[in-house]
C-alpha atoms as a PDB file:
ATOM      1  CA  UNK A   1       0.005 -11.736   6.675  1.00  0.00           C
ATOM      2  CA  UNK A   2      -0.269 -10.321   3.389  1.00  0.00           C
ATOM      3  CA  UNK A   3       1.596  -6.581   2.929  1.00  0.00           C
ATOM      4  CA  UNK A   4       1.439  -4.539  -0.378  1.00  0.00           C
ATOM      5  CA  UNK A   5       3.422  -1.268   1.559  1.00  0.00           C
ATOM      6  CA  UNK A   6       7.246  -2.125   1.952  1.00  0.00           C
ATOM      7  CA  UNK A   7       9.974  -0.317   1.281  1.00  0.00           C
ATOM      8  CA  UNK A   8      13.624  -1.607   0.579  1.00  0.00           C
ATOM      9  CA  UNK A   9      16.724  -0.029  -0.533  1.00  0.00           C
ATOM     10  CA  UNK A  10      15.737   1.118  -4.265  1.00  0.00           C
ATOM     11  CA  UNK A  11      14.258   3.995  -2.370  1.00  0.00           C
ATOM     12  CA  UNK A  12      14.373   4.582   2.103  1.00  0.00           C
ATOM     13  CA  UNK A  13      14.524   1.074   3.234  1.00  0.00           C
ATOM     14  CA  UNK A  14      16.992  -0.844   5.064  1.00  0.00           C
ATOM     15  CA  UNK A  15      16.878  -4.277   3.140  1.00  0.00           C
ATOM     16  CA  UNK A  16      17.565  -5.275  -0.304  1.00  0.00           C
ATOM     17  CA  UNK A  17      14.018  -6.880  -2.183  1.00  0.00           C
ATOM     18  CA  UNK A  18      15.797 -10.332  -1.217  1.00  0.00           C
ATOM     19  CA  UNK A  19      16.162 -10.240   2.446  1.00  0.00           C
ATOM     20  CA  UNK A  20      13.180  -8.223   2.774  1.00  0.00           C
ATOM     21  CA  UNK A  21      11.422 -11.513   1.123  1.00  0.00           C
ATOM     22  CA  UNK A  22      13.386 -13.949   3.003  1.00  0.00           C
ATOM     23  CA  UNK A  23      12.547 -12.109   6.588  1.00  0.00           C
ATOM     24  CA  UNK A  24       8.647 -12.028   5.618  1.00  0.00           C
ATOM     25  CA  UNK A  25       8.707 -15.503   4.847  1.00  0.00           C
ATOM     26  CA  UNK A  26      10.031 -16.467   7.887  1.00  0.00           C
ATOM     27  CA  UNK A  27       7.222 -14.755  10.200  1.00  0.00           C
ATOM     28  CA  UNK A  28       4.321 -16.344   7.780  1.00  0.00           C
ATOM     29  CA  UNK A  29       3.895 -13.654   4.854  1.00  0.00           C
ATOM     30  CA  UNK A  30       1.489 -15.080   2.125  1.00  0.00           C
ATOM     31  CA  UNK A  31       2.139 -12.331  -0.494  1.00  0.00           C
ATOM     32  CA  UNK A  32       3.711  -8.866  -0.485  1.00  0.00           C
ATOM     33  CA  UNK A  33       4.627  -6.385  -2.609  1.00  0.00           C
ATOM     34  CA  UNK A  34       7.804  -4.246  -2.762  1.00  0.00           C
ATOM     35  CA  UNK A  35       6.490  -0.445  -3.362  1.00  0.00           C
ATOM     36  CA  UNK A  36       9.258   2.263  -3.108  1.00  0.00           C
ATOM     37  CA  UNK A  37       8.894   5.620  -3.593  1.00  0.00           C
ATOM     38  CA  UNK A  38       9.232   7.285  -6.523  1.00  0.00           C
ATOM     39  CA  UNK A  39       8.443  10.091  -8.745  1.00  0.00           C
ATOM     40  CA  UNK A  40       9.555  11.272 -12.366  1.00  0.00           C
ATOM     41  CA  UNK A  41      13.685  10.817 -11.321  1.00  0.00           C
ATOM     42  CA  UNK A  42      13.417   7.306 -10.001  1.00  0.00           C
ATOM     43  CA  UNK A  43      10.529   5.284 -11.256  1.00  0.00           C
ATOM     44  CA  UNK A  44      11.976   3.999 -14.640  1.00  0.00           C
ATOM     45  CA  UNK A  45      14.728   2.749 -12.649  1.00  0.00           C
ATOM     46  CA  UNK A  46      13.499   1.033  -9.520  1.00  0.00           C
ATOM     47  CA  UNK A  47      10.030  -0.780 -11.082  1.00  0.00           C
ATOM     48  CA  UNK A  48      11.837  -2.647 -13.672  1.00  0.00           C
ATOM     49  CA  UNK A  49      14.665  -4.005 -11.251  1.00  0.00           C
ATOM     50  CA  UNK A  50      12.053  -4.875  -8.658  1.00  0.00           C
ATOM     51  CA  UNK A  51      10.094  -6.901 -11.833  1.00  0.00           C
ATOM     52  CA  UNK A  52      13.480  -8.577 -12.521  1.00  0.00           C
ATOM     53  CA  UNK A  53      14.274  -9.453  -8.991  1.00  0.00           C
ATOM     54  CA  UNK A  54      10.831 -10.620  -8.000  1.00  0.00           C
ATOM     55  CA  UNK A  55      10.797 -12.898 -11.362  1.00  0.00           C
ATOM     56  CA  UNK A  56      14.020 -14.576 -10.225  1.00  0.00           C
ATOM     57  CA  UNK A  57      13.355 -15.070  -6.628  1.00  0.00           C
ATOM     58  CA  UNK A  58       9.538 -16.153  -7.239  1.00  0.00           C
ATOM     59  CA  UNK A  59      10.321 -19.704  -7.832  1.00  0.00           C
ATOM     60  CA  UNK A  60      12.098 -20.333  -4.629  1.00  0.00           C
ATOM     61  CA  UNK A  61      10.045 -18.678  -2.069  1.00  0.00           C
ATOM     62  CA  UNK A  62       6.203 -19.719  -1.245  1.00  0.00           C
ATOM     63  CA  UNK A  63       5.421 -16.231  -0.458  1.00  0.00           C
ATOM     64  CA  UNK A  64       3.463 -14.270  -3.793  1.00  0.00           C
ATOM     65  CA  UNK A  65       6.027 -11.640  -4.701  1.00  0.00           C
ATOM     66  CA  UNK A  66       3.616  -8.261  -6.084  1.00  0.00           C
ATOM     67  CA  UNK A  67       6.237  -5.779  -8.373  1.00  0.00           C
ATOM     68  CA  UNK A  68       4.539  -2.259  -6.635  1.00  0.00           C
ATOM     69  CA  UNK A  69       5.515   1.900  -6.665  1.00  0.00           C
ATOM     70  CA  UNK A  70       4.663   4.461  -4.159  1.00  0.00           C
ATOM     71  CA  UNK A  71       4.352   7.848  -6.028  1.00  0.00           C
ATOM     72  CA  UNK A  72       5.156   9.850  -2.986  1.00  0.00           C
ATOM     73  CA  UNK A  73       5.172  13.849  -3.086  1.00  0.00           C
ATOM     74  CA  UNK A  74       4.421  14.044  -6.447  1.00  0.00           C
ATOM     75  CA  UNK A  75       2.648  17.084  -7.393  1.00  0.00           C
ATOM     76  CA  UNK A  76      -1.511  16.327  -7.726  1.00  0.00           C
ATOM     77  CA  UNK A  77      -1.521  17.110 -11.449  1.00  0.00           C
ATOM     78  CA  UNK A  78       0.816  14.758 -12.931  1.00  0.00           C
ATOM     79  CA  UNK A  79      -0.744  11.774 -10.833  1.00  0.00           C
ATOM     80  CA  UNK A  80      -2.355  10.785 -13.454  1.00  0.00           C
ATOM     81  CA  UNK A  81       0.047  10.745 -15.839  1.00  0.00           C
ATOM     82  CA  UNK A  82       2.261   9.131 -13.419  1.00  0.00           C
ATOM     83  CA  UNK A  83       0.335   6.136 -12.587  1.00  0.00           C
ATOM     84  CA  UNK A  84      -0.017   5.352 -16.273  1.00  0.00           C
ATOM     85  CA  UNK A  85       3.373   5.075 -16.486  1.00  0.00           C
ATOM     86  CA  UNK A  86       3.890   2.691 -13.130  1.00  0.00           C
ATOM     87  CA  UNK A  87       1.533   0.373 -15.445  1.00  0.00           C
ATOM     88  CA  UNK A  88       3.344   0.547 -19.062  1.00  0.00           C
ATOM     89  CA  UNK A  89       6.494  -0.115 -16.289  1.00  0.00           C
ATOM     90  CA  UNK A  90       5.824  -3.327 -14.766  1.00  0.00           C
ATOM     91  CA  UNK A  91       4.130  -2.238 -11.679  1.00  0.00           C
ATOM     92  CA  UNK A  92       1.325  -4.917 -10.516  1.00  0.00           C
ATOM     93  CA  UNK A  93       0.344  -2.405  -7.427  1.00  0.00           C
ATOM     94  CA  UNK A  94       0.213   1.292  -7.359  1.00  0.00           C
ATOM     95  CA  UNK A  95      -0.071   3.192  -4.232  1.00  0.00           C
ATOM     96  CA  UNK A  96       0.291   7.197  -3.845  1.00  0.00           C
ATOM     97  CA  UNK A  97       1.249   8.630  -0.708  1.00  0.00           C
ATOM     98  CA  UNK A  98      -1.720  10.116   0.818  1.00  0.00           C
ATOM     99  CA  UNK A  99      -2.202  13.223   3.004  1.00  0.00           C
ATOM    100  CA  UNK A 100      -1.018  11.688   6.098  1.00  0.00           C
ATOM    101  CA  UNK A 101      -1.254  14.163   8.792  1.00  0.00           C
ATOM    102  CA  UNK A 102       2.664  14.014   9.522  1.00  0.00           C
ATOM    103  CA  UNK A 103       3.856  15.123   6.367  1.00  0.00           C
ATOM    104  CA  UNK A 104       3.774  18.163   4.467  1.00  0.00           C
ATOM    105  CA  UNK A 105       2.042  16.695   1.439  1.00  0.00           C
ATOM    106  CA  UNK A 106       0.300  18.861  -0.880  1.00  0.00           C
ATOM    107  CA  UNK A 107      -3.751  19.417  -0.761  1.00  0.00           C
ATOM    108  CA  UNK A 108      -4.989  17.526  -3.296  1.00  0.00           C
ATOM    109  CA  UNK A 109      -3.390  14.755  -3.587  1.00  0.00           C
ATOM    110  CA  UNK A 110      -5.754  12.591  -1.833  1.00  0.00           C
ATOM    111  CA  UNK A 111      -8.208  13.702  -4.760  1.00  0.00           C
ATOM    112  CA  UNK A 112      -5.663  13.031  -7.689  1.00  0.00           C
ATOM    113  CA  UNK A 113      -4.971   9.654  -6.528  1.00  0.00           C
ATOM    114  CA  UNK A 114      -8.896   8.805  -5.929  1.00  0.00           C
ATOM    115  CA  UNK A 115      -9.279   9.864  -9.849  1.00  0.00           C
ATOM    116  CA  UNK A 116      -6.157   7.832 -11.194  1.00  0.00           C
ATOM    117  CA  UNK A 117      -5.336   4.612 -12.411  1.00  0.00           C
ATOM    118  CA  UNK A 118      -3.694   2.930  -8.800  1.00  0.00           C
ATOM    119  CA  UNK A 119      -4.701   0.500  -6.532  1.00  0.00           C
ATOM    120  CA  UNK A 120      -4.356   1.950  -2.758  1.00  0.00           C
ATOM    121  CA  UNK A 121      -4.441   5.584  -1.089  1.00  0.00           C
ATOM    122  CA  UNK A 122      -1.802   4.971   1.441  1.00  0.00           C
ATOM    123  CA  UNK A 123      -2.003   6.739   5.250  1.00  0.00           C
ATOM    124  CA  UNK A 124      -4.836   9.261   3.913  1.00  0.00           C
ATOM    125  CA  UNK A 125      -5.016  11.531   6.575  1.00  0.00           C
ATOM    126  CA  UNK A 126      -8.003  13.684   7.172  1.00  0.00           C
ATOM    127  CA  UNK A 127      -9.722  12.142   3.758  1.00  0.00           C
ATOM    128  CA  UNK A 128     -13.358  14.302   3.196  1.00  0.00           C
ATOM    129  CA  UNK A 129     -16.136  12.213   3.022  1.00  0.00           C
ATOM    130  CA  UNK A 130     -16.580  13.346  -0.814  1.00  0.00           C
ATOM    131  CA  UNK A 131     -12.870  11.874  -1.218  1.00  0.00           C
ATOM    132  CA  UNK A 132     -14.000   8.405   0.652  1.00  0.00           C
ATOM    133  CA  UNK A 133     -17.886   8.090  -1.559  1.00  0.00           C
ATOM    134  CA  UNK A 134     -15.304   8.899  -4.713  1.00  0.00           C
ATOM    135  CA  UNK A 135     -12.763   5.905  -3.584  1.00  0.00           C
ATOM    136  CA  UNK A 136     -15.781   3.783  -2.655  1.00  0.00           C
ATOM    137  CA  UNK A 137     -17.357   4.402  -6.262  1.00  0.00           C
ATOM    138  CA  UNK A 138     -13.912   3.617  -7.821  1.00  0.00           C
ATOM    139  CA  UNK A 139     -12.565   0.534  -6.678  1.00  0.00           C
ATOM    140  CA  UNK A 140      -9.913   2.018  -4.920  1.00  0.00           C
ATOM    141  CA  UNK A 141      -8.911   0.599  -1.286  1.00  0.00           C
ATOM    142  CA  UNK A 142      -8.291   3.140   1.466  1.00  0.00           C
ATOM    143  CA  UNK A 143      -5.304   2.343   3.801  1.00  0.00           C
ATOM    144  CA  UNK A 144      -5.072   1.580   7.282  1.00  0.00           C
ATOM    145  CA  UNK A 145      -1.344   1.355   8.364  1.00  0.00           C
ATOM    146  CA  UNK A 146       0.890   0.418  11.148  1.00  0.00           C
ATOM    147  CA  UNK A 147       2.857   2.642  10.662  1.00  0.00           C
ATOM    148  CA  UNK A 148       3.719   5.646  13.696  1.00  0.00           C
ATOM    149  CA  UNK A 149       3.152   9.032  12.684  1.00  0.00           C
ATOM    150  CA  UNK A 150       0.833   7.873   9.929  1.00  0.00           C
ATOM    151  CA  UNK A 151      -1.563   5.825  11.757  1.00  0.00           C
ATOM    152  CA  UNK A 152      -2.830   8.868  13.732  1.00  0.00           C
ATOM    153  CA  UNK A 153      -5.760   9.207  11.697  1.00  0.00           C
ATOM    154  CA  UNK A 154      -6.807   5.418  11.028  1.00  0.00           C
ATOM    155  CA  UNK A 155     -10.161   5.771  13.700  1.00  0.00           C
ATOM    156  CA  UNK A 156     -11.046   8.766  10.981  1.00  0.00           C
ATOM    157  CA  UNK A 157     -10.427   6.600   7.822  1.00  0.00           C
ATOM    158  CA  UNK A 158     -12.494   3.693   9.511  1.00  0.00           C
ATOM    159  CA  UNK A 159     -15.210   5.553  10.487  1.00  0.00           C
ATOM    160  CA  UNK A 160     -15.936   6.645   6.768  1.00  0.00           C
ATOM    161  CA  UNK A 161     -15.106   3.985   5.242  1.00  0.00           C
ATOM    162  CA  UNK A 162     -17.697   2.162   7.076  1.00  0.00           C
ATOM    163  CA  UNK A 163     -20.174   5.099   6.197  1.00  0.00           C
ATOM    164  CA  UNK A 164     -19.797   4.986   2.572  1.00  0.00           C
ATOM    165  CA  UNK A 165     -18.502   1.267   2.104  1.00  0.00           C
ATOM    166  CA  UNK A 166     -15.268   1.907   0.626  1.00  0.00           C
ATOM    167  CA  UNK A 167     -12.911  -1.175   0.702  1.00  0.00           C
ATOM    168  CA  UNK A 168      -9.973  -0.814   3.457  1.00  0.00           C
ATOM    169  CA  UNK A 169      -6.503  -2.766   3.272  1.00  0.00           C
ATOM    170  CA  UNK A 170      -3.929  -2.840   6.080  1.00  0.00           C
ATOM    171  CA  UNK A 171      -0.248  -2.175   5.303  1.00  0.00           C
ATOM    172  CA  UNK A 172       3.343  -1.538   6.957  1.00  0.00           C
ATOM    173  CA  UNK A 173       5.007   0.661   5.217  1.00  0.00           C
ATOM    174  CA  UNK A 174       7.723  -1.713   6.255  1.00  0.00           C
ATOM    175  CA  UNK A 175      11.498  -0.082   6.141  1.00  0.00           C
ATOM    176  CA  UNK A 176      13.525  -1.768   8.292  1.00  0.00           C
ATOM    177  CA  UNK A 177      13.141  -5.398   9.460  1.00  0.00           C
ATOM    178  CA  UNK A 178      11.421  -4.626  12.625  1.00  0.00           C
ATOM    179  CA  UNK A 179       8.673  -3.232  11.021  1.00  0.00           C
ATOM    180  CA  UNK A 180       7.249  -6.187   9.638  1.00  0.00           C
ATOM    181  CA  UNK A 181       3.828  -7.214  12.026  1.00  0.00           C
ATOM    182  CA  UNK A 182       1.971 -10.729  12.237  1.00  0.00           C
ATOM    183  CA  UNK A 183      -1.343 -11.432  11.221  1.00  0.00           C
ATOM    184  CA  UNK A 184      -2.444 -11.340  15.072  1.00  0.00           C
ATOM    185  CA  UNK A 185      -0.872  -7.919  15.345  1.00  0.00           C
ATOM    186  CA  UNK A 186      -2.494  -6.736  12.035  1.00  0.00           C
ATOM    187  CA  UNK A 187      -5.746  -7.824  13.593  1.00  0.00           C
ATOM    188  CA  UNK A 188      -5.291  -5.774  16.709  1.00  0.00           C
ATOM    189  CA  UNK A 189      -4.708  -3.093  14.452  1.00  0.00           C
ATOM    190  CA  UNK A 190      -7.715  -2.904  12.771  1.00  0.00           C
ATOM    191  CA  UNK A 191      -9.832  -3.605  16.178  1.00  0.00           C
ATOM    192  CA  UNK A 192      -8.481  -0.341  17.387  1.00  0.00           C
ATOM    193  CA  UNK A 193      -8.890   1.355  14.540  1.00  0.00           C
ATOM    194  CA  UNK A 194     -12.651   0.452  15.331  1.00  0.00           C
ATOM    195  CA  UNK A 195     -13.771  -2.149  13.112  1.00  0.00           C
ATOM    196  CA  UNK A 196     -15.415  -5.114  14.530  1.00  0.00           C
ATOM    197  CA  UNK A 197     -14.411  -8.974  14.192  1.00  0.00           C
ATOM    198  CA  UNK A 198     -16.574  -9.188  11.170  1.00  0.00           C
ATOM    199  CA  UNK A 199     -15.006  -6.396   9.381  1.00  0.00           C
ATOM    200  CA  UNK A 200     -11.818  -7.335  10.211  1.00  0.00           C
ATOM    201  CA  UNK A 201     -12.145 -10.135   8.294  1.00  0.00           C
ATOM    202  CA  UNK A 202     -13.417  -8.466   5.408  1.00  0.00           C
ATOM    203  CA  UNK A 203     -10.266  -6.523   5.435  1.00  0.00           C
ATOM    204  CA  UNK A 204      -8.230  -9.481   5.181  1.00  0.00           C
ATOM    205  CA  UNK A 205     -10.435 -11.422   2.198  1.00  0.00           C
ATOM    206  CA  UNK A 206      -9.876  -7.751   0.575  1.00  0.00           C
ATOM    207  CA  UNK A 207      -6.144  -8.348   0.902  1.00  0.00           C
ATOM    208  CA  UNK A 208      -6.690 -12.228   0.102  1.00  0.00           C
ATOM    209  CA  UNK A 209      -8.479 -11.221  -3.141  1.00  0.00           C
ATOM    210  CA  UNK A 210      -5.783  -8.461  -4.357  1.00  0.00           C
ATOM    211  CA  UNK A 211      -2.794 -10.661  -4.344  1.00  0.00           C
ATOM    212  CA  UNK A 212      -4.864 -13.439  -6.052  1.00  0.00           C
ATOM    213  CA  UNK A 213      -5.761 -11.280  -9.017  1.00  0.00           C
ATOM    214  CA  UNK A 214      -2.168  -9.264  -9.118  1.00  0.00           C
ATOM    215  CA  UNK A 215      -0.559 -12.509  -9.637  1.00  0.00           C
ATOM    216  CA  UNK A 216      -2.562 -13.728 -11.717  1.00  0.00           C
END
């Protein structure tokens, strides 16, 4: 399994970076990244301390450890400047907190993200099919999660993804322990979200392919 949405006590998770590391490894994680939310009060405090922790514990653990940020709630107009920031910062993997549907995140968002520097819209809700061609023309990987609550609307993220050939990941949005899934399990996932053996596999290389070139 390879994760790049887990959260750990530098923002609402239950486990410090190091536990969170050592509990991945022991279910099989090949790579993962620690991405906590944050906005303008947090974020020059948790990347660099998730940089320093992930460059001590990297020699001792076979798992790739990714330095990450969730910008979560953060108004649609200072994305940008926000995710330049996460870079000059440290962080190897931006995500922003899309419009899931169980959260009262502002409209526009999903947009903002799509037209910033980061890696992953996370649990994207009811994403327009302008929103998805935009991603798709970008680079930017679209989200399917495990998450409850969130997940509600991975079918609708599937099905235009596949329509406009935008790139998918799958993530946790790990916070406590229990949260963490298997490959097998991440597979199911993805079947039900409707995508077919073959794509399911391109979903993984996608994920393969990330945490090769963000620890590089």
């Amino acid at each position: 399994m390879i994760d790049f949405h887990i959260h750990s006590t530098f923002s609402d998770g239950e486990l410090i970076p190091a536990e969170i590391v050592r509990r991945a490894e022991a279910i099989g994680y090949k790579a993962l990244a620690v991405t906590d939310h944050a906005d303008h009060s947090n974020i020059d405090l948790i990347i660099p301390r998730i940089v320093k922790v992930f460059r001590e514990i990297q020699p001792y653990t076979n798992v790739v450890l990714i330095p990450g940020i969730e910008l979560t709630h953060v108004p649609p107009e200072i994305i940008p400047e926000l995710s330049k920031e996460a870079r000059k910062l440290g962080a190897q993997i931006v995500i922003v907190h899309g419009e899931t549907l169980v959260e009262p995140v502002k409209k526009g968002t999903n947009a903002a993200a799509i037209q910033s520097d980061i890696d992953i819209l996370a649990h994207p809700g009811l994403i327009s099919e302008e929103e998805v061609k935009e991603a798709a023309d970008r680079g930017i990987y679209l989200e399917i999660t495990a998450r409850k609550g969130h997940s509600l609307s991975n079918g609708h993220v599937v099905k235009l993804a596949k329509k406009y050939s935008a790139q998918l990941v799958i993530n946790t949005d790990s916070h406590s322990p229990g949260d963490l899934i298997s490959n097998d399990f991440a597979c199911k996932i993805l079947k039900g979200a409707g995508l077919s053996d073959i794509e399911v596999e391109g979903v993984f290389r996608n994920m393969e392919e990330i945490a090769r070139r963000k620890s590089a």
